[in-house]
C-alpha atoms as a PDB file:
ATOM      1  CA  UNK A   1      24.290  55.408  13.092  1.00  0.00           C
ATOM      2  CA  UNK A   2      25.898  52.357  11.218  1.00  0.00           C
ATOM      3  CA  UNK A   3      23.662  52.786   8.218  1.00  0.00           C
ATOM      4  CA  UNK A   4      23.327  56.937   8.249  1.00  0.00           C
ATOM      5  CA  UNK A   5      27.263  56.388   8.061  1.00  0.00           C
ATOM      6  CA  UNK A   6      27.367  53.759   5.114  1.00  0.00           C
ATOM      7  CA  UNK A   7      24.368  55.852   3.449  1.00  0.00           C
ATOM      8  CA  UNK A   8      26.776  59.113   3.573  1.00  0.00           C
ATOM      9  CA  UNK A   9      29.720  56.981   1.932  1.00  0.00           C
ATOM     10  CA  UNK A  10      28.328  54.474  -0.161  1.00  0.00           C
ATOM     11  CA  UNK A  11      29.981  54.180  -3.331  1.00  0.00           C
ATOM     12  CA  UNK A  12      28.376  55.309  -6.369  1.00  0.00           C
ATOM     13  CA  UNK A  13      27.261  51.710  -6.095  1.00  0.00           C
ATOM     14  CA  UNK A  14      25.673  49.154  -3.626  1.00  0.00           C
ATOM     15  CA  UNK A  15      25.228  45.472  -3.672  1.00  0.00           C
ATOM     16  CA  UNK A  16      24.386  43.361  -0.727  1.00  0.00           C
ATOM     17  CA  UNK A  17      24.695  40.069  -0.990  1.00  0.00           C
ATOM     18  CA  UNK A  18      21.922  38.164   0.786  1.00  0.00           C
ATOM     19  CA  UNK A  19      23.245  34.711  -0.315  1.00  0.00           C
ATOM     20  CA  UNK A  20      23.674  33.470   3.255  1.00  0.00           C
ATOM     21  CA  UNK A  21      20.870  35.523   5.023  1.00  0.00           C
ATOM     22  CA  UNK A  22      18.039  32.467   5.845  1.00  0.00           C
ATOM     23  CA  UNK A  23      15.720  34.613   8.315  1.00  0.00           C
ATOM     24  CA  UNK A  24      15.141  38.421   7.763  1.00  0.00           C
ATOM     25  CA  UNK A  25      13.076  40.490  10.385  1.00  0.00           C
ATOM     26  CA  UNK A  26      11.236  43.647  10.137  1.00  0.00           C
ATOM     27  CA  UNK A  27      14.772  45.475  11.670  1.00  0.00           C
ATOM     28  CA  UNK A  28      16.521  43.515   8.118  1.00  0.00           C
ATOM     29  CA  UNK A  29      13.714  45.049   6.180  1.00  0.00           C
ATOM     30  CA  UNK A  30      13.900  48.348   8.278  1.00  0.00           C
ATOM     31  CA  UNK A  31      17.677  48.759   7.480  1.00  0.00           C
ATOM     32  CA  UNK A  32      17.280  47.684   3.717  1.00  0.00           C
ATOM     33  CA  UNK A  33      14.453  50.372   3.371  1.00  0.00           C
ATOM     34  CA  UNK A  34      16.523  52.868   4.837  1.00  0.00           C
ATOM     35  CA  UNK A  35      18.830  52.178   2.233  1.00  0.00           C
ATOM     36  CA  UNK A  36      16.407  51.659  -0.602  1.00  0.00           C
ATOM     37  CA  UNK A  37      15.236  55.307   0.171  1.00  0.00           C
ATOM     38  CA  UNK A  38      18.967  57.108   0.644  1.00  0.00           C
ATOM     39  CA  UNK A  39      20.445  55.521  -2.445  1.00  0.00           C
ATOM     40  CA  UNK A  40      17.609  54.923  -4.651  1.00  0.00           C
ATOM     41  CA  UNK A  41      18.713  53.105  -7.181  1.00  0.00           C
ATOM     42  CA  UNK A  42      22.039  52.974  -7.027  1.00  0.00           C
ATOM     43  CA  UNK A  43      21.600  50.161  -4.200  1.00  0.00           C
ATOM     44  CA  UNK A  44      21.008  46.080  -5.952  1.00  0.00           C
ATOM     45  CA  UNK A  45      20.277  42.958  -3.896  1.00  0.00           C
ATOM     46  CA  UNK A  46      21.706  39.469  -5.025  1.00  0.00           C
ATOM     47  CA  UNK A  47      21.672  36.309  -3.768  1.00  0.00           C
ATOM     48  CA  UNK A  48      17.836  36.375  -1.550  1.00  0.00           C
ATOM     49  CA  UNK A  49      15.892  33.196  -1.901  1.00  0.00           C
ATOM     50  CA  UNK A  50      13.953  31.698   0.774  1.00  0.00           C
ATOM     51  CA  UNK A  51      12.071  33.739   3.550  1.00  0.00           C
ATOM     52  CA  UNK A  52      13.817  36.643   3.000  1.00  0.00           C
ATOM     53  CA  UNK A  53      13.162  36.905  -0.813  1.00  0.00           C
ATOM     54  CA  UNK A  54       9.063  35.536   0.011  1.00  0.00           C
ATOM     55  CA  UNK A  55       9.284  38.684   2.144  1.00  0.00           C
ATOM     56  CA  UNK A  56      10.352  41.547   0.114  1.00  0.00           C
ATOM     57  CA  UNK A  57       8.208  40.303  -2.770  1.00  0.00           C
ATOM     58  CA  UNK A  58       5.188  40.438  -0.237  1.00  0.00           C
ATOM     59  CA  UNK A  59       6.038  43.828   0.500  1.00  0.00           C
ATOM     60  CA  UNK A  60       6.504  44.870  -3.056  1.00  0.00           C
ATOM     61  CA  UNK A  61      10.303  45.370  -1.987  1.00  0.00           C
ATOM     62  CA  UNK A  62      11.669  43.276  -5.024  1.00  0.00           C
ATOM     63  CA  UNK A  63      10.655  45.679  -7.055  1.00  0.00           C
ATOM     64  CA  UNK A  64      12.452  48.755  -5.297  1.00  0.00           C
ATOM     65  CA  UNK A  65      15.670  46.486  -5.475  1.00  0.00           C
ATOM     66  CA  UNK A  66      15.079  45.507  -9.301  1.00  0.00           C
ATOM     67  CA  UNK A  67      14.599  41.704  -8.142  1.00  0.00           C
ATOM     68  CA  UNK A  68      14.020  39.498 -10.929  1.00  0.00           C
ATOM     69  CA  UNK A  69       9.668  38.009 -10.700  1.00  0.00           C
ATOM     70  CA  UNK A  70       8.702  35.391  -9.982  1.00  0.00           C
ATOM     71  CA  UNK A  71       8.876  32.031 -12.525  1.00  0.00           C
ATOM     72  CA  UNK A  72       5.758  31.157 -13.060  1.00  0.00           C
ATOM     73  CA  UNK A  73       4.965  27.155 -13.375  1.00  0.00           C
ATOM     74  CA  UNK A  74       3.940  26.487 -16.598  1.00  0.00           C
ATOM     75  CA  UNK A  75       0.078  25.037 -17.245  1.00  0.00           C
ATOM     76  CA  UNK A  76      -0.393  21.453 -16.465  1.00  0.00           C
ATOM     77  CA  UNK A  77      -0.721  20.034 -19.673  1.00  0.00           C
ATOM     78  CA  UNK A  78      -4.218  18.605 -20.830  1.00  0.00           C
ATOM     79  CA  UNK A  79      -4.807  15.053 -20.857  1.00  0.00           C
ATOM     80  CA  UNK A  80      -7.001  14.147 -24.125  1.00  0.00           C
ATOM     81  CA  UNK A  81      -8.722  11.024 -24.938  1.00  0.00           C
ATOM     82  CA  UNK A  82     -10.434   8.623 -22.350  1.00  0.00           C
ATOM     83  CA  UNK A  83     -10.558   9.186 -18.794  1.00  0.00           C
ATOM     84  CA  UNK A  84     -10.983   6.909 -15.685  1.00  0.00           C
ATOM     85  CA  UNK A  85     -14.455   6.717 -14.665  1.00  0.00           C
END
């Protein structure tokens, strides 16, 4: 009831702040796709690293919430010239 009540009144826009959020269950990701699906996009997460952002990337949820991709490491760089035997 909680969430049908925030979805009826949101604001014209959402941001939850997931800064200090360390652990995020399947009700967490229940409640944020609840949200994801009343407000479309007018709902933004900030602040998720850690277990819950390793989640909603797995589930193709950063996406939905415009999430920023992964960095990518760059190549190792080659090592030319003699090597150990």
């Amino acid at each position: 009831p909680a969430m049908e009540q925030l979805a009826r009144e949101a604001p014209p826009w959402v941001v939850l702040d997931l800064r200090g959020v360390t652990f995020m269950d399947g009700a967490g990701l229940g409640a944020l796709a609840f949200l994801a699906k009343r407000l479309g996009e007018r709902v933004q997460i900030e602040g998720a690293a850690g277990q819950p952002l390793a989640l909603l990337r797995h589930l193709g949820l950063d996406r939905v919430f415009g999430l920023p991709a992964p960095r990518r490491a760059p190549a190792p760089a080659l090592a030319w010239g003699r090597q150990a035997a």
